[in-house]
N, C-alpha and C. Protein backbone atom coordinates (compact mmCIF):
# COMPACT_ATOMS: atom_id res chain seq x y z
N UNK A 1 4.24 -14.12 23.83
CA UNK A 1 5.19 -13.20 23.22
C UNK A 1 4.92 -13.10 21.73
N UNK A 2 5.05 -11.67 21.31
CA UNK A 2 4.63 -11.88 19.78
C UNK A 2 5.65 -12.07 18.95
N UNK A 3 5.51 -12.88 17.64
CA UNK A 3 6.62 -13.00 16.79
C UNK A 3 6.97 -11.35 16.76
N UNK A 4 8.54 -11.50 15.91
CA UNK A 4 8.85 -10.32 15.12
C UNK A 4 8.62 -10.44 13.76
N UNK A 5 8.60 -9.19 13.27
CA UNK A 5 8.10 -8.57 12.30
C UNK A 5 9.08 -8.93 10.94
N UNK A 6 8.83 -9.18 10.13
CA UNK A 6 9.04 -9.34 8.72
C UNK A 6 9.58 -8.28 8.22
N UNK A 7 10.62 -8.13 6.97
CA UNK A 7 11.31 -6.98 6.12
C UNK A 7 11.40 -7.77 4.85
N UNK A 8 10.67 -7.34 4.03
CA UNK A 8 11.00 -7.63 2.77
C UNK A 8 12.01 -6.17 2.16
N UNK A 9 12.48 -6.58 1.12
CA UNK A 9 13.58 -5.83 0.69
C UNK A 9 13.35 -5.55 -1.02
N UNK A 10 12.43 -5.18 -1.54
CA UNK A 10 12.52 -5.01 -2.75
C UNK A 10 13.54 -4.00 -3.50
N UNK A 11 14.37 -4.74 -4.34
CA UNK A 11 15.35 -3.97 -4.76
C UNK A 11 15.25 -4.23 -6.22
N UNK A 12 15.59 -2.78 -7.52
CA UNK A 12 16.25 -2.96 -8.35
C UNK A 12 16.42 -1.89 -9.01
N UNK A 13 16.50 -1.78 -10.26
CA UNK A 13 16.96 0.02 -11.03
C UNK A 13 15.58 0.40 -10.98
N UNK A 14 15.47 1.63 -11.13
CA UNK A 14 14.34 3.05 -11.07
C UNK A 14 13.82 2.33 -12.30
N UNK A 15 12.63 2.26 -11.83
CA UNK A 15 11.42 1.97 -12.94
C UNK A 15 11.48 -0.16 -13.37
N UNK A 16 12.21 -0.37 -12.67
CA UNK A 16 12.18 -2.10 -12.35
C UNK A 16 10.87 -2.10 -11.92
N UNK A 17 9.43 -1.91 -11.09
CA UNK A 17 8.28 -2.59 -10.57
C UNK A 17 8.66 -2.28 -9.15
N UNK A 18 9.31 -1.83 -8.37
CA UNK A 18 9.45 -1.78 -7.12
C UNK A 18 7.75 -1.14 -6.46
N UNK A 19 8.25 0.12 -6.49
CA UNK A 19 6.69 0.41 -5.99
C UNK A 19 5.26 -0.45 -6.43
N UNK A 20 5.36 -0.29 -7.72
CA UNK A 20 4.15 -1.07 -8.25
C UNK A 20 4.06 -2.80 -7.48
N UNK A 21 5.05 -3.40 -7.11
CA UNK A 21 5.21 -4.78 -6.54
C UNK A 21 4.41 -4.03 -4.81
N UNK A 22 5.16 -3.28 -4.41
CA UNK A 22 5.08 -2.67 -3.44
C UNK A 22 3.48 -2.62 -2.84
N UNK A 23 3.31 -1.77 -3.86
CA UNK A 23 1.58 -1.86 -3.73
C UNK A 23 0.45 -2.97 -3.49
N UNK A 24 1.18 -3.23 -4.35
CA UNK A 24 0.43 -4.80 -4.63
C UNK A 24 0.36 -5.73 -3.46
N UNK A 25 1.55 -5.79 -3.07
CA UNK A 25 1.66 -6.57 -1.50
C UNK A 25 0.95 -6.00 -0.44
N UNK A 26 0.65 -4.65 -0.44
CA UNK A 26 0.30 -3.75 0.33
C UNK A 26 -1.55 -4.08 0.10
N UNK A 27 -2.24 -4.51 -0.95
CA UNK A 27 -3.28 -4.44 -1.19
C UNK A 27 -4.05 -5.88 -0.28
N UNK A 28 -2.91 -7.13 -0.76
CA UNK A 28 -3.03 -8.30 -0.46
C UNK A 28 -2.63 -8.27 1.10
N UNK A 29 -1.76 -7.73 1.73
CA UNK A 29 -1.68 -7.50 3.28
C UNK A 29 -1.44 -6.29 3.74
N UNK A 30 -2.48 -5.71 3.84
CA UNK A 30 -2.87 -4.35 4.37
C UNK A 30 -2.27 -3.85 5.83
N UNK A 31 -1.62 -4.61 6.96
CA UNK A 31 -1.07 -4.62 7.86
C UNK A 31 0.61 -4.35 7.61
N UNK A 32 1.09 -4.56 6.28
CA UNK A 32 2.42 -4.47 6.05
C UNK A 32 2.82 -2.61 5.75
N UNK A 33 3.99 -2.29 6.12
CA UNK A 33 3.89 -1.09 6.09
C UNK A 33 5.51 -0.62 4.87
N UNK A 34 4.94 0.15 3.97
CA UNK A 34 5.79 0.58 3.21
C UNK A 34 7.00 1.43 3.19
N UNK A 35 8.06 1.51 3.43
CA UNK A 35 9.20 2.45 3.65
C UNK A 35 9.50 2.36 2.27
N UNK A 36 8.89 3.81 1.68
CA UNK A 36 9.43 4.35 -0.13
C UNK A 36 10.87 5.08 0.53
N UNK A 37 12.15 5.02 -0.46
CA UNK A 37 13.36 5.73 -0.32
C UNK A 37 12.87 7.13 -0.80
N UNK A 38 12.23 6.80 -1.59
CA UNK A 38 11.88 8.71 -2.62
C UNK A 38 10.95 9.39 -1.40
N UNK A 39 10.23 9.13 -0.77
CA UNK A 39 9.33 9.52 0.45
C UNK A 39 10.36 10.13 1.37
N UNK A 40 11.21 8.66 1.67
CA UNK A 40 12.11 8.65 3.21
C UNK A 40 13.17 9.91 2.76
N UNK A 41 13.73 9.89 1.46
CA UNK A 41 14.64 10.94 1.46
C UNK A 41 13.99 12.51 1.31
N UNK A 42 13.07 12.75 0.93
CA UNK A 42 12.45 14.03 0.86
C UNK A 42 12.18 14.54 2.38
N UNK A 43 12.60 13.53 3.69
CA UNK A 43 12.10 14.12 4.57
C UNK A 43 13.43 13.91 5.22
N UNK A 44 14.57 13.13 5.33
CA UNK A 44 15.67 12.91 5.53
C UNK A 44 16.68 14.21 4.91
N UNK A 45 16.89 14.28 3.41
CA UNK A 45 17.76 15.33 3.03
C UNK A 45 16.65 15.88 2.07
N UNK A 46 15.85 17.23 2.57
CA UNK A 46 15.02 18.04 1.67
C UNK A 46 15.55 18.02 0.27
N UNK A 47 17.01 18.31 0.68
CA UNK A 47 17.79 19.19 -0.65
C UNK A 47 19.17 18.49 -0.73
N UNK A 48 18.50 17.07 -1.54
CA UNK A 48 19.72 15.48 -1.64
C UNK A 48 20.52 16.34 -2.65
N UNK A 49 21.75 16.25 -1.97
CA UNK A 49 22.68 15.77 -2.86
C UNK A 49 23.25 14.45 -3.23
N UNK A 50 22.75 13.68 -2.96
CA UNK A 50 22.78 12.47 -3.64
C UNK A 50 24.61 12.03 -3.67
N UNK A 51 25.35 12.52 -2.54
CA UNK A 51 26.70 12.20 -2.74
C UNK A 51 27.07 10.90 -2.08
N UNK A 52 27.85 10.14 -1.91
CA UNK A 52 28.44 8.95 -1.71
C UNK A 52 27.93 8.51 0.40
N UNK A 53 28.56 9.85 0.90
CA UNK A 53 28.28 9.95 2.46
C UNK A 53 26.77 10.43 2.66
N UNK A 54 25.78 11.23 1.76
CA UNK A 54 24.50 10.99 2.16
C UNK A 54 24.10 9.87 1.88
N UNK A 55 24.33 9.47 0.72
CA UNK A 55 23.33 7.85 0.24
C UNK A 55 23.42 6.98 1.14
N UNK A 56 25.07 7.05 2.06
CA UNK A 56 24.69 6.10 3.12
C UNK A 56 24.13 6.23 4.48
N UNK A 57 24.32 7.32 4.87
CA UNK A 57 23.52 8.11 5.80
C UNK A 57 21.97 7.24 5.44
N UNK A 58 21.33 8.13 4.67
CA UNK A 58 20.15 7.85 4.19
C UNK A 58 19.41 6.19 4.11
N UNK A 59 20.76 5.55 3.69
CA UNK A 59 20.24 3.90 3.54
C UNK A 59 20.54 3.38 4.89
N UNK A 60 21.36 3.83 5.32
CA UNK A 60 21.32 3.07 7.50
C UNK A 60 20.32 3.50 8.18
N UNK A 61 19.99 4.86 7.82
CA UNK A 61 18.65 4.92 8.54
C UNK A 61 17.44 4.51 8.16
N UNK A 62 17.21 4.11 6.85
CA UNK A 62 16.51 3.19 6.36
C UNK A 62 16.26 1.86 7.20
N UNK A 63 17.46 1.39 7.03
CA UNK A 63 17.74 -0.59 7.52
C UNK A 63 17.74 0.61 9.00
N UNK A 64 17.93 1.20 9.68
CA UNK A 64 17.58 1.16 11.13
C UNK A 64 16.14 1.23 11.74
N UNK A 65 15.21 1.96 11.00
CA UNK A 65 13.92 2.29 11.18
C UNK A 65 13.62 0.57 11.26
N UNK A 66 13.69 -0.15 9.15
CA UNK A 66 12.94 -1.54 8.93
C UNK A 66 13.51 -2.19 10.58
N UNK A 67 14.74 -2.13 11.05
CA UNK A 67 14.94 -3.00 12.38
C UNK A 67 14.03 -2.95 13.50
N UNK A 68 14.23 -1.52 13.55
CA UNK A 68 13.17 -1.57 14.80
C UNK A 68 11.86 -1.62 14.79
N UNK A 69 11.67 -1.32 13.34
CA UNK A 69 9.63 -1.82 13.64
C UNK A 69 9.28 -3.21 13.41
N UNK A 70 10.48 -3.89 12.66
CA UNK A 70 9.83 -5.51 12.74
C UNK A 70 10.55 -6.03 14.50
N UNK A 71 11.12 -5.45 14.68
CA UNK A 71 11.34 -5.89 16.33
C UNK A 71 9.58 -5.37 17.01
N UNK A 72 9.20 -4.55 16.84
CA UNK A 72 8.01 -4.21 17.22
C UNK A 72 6.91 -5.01 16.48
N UNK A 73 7.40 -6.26 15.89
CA UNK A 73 6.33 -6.60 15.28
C UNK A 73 5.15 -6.19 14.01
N UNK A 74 5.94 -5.14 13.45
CA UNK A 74 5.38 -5.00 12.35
C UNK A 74 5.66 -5.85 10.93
N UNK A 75 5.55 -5.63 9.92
CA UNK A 75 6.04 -6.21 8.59
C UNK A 75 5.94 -5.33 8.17
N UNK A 76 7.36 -5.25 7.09
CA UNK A 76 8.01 -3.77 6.41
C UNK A 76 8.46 -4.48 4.75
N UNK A 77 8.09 -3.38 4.17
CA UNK A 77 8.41 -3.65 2.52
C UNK A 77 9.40 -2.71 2.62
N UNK A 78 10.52 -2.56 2.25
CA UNK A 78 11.11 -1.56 1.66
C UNK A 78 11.35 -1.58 0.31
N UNK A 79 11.02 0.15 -0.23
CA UNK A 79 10.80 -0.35 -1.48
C UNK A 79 11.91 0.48 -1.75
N UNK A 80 13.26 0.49 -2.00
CA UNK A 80 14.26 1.00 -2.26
C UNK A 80 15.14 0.66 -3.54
N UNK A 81 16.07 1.23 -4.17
CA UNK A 81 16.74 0.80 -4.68
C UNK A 81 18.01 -0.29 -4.46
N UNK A 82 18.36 1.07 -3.55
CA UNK A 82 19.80 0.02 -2.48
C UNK A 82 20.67 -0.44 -3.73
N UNK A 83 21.28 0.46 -4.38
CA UNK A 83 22.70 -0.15 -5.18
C UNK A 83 23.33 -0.53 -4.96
N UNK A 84 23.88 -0.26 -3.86
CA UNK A 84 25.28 -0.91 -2.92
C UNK A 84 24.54 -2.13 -2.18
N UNK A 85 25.17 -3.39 -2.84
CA UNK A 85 25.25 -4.70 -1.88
C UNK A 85 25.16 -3.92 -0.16
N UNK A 86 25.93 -3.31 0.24
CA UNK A 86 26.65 -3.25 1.62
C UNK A 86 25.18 -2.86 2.36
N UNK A 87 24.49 -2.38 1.81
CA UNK A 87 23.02 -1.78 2.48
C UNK A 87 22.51 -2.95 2.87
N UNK A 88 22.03 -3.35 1.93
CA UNK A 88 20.99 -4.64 1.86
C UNK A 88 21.65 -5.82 2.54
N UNK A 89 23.04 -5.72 2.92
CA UNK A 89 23.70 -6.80 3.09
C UNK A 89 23.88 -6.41 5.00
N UNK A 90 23.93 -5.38 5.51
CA UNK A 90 23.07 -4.57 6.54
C UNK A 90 22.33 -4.70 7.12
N UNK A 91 21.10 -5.06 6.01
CA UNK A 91 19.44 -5.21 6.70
C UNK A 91 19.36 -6.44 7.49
N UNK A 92 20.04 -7.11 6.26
CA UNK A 92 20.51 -8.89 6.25
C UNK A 92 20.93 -9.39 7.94
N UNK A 93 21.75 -8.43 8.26
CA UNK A 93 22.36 -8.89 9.23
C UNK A 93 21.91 -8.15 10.69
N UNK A 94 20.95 -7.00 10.10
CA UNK A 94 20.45 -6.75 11.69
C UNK A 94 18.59 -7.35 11.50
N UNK A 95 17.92 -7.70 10.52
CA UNK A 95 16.82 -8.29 10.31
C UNK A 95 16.83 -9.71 10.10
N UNK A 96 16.56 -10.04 11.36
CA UNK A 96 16.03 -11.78 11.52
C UNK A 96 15.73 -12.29 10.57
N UNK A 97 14.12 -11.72 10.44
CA UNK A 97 13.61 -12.30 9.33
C UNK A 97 13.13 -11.20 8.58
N UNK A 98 14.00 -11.38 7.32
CA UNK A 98 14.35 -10.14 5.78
C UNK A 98 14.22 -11.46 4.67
N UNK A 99 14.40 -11.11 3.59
CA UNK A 99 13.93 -11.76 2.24
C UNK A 99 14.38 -10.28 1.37
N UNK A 100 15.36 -10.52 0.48
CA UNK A 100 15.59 -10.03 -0.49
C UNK A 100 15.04 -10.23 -1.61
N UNK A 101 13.97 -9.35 -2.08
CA UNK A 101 13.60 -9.66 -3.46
C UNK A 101 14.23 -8.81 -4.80
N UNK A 102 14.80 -9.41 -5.49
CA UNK A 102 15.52 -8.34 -6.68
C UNK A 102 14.19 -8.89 -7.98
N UNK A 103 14.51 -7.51 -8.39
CA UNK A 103 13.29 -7.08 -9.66
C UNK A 103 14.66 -6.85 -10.56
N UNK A 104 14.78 -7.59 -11.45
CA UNK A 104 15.81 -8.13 -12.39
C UNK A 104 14.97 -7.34 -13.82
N UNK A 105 15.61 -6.45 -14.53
CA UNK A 105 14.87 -5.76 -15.64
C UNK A 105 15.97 -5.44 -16.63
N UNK A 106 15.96 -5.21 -17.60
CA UNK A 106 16.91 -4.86 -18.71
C UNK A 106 16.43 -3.34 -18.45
N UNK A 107 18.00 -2.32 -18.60
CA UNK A 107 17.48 -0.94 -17.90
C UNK A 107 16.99 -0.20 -19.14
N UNK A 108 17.03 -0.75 -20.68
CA UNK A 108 16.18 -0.18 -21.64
C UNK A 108 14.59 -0.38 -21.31
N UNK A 109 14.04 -1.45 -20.73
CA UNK A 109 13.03 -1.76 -20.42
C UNK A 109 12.19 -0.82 -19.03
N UNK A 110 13.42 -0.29 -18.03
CA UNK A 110 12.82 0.27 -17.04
C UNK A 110 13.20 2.25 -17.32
N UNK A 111 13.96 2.48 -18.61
CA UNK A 111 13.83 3.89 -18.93
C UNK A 111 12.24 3.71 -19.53
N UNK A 112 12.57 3.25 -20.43
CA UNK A 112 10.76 2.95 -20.80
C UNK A 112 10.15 3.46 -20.05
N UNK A 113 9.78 2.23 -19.06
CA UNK A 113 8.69 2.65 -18.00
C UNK A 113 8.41 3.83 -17.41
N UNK A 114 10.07 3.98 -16.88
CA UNK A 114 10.26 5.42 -15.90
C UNK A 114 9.52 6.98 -16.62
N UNK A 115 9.54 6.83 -17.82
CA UNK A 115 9.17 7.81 -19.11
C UNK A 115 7.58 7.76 -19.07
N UNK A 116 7.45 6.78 -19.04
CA UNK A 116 5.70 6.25 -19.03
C UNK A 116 5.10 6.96 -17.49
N UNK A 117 6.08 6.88 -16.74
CA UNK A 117 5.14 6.37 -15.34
C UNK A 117 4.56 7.73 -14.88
N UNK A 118 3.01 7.41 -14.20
CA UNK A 118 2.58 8.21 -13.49
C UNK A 118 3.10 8.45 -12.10
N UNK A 119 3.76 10.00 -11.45
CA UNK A 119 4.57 9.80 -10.31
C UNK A 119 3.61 10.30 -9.33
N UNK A 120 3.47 9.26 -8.52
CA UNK A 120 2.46 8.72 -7.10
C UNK A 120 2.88 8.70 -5.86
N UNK A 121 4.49 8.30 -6.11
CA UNK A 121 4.93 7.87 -5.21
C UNK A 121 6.56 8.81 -4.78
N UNK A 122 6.35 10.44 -5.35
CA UNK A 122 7.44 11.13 -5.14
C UNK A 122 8.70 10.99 -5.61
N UNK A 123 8.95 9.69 -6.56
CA UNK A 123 10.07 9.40 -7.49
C UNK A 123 10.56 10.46 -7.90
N UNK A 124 11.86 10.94 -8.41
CA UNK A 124 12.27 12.09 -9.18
C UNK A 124 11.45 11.86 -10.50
N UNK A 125 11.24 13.07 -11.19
CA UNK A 125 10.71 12.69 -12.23
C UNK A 125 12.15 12.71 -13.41
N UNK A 126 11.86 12.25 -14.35
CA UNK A 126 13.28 12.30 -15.57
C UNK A 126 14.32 11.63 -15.41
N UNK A 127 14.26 10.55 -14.08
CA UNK A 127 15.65 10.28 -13.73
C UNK A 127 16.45 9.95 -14.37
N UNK A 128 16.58 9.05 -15.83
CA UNK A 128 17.27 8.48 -16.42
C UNK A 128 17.67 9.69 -17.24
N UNK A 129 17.01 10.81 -17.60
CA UNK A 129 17.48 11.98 -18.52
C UNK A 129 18.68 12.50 -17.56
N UNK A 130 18.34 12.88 -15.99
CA UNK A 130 18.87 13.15 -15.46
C UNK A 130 20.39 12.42 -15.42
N UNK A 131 20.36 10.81 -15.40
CA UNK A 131 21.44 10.65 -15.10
C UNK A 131 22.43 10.73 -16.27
N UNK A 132 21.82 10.58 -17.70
CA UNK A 132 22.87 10.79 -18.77
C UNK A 132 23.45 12.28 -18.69
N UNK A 133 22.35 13.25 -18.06
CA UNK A 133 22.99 14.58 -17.42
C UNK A 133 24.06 14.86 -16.38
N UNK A 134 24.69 13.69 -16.34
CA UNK A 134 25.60 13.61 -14.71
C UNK A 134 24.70 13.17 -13.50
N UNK A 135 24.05 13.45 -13.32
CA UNK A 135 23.45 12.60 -11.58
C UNK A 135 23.91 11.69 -11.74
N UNK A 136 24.12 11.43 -10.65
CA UNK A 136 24.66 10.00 -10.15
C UNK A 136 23.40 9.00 -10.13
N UNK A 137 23.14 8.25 -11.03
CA UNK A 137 21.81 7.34 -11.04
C UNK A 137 22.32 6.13 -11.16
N UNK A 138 21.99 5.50 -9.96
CA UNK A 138 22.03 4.05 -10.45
C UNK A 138 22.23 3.29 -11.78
N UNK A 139 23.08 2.61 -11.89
CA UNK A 139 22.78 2.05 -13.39
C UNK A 139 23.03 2.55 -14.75
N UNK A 140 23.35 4.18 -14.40
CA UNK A 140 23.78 5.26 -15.54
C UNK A 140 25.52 5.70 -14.83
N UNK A 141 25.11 6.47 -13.75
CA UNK A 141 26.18 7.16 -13.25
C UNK A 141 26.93 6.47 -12.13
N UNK A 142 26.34 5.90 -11.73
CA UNK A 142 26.33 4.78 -10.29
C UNK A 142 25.99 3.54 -10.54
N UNK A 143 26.90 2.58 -9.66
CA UNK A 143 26.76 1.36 -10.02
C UNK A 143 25.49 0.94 -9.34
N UNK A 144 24.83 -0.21 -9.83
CA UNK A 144 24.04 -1.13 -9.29
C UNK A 144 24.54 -2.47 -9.04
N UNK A 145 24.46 -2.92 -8.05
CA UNK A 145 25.22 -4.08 -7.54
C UNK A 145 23.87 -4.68 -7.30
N UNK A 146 23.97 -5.82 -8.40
CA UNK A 146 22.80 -7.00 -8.36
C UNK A 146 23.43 -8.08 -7.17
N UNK A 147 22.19 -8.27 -6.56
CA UNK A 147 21.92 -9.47 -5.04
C UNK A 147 22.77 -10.31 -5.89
N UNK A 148 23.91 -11.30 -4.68
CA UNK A 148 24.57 -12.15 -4.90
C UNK A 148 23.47 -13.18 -4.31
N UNK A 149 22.78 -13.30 -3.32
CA UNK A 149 21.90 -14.56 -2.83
C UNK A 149 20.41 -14.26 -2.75
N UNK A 150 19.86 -13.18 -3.41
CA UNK A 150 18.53 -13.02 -3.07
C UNK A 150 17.77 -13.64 -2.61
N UNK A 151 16.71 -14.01 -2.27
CA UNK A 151 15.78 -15.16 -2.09
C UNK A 151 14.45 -15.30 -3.00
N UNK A 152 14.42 -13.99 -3.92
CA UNK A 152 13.71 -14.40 -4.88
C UNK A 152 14.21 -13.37 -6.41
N UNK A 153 14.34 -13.95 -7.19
CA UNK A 153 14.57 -13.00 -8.73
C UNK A 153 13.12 -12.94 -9.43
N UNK A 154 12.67 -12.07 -9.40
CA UNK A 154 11.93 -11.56 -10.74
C UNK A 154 12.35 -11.05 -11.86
N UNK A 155 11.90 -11.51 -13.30
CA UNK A 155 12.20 -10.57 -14.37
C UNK A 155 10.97 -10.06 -14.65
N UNK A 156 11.16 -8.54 -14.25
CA UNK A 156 9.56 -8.11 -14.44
C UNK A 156 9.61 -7.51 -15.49
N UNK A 157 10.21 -7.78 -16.85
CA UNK A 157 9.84 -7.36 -18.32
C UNK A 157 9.20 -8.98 -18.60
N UNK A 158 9.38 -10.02 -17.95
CA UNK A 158 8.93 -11.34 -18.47
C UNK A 158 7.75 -12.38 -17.57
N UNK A 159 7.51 -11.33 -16.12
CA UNK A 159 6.92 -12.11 -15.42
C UNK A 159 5.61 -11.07 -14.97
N UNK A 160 4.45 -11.88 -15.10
CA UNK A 160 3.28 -10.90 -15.33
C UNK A 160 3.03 -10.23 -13.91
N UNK A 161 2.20 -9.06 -13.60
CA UNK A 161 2.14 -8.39 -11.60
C UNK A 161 1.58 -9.73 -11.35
N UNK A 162 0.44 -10.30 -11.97
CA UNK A 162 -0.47 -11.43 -10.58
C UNK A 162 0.98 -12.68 -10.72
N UNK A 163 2.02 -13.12 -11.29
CA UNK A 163 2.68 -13.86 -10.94
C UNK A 163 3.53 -14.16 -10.21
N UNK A 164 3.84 -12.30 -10.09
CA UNK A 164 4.92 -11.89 -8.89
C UNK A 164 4.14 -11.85 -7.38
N UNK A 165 3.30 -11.63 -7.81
CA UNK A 165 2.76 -11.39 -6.03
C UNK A 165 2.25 -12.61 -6.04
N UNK A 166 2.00 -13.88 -7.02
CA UNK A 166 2.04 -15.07 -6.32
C UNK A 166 3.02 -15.74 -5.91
N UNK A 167 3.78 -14.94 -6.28
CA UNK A 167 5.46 -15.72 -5.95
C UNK A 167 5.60 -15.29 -4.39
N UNK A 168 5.34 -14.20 -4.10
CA UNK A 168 6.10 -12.90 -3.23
C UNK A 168 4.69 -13.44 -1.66
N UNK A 169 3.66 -14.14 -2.23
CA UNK A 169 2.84 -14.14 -1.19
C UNK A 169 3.57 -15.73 -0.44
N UNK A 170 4.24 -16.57 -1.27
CA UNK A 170 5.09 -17.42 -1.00
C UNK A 170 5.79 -17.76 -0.20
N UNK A 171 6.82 -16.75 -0.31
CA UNK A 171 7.84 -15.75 0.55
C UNK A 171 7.22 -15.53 1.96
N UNK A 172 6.84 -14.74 1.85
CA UNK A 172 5.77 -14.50 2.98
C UNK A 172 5.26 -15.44 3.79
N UNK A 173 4.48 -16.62 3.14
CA UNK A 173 4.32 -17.83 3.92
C UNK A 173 5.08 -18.16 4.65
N UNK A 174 6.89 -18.38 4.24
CA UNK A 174 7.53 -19.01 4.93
C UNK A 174 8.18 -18.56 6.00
N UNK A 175 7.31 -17.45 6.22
CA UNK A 175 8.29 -16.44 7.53
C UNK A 175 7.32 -17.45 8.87
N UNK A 176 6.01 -17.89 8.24
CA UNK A 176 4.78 -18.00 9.32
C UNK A 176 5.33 -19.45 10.01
């Protein structure tokens, strides 16, 4: 019988390292499969409104997909934001084996980035302009609810990429 499948949970504000962590894991285990929210929602709600009853729509079917493919034995990154505890706290409870990783950033540090970043990965572009514009953005307009028990914290304004994915390959070990 084969084990089940692994869910990592990378969570934190827009422009925290999510994708970029994402990748990275993805390079080091090429068998793990990525669920981006900015991907999943462009094909979920073409034309997001981003209101209270889609976001959750959108994040259950998220944590429903990661369920059923690590029941199938895959390993799943999700690389989401997930503001609301209640999501992630969700995955928690229908994924065996999940690992919450929070990417812990000062959000002056991840407008920065977000401003910097090359978009690869279908992110909105401007988001943080956007949200001092009213959108509802995480962290601007919308709360972010930082992991009460994560299983791992990064500060990725203080912790270098090869230290995180030596941390994160860690993690990983202990599912085996």
């Amino acid at each position: 019988m084969k084990m089940k499948g692994i869910a990592l949970w990378i969570t934190g504000l827009p422009g925290s390292g999510k994708s970029t962590i994402a990748d990275e894991i993805k390079k080091v285990y090429p068998k793990f499969i990525v669920l981006r929210m900015d991907e999943f929602r462009k094909i979920v709600t073409p034309k997001p409104t981003y209101s209270d009853i889609e976001r959750d729509i959108v994040y259950r079917s998220l944590v429903y997909l990661a369920k059923i493919m690590t029941e199938q034995g895959h390993n799943v990154i999700i690389d989401a934001t997930g503001n609301l505890r209640k999501w992630r706290d969700l995955a928690r409870k229908l994924i065996p084996r999940y690992a919450e990783i929070y990417l812990k950033c000062p959000i002056d540090v991840c407008m920065k980035r977000e401003r910097k970043r090359i978009f690869t990965h279908k992110a909105p572009k401007g988001i943080y302009k956007k949200g001092k514009a009213g959108w509802p953005v995480p962290g601007v307009r919308v709360p972010y609810e930082e992991p009460k028990k994560p299983e791992v914290v990064i500060e990725t304004d203080k912790v270098p990429l090869r230290e995180s994915i030596r941390i994160l390959k860690n993690v990983i070990k202990s599912f085996r």
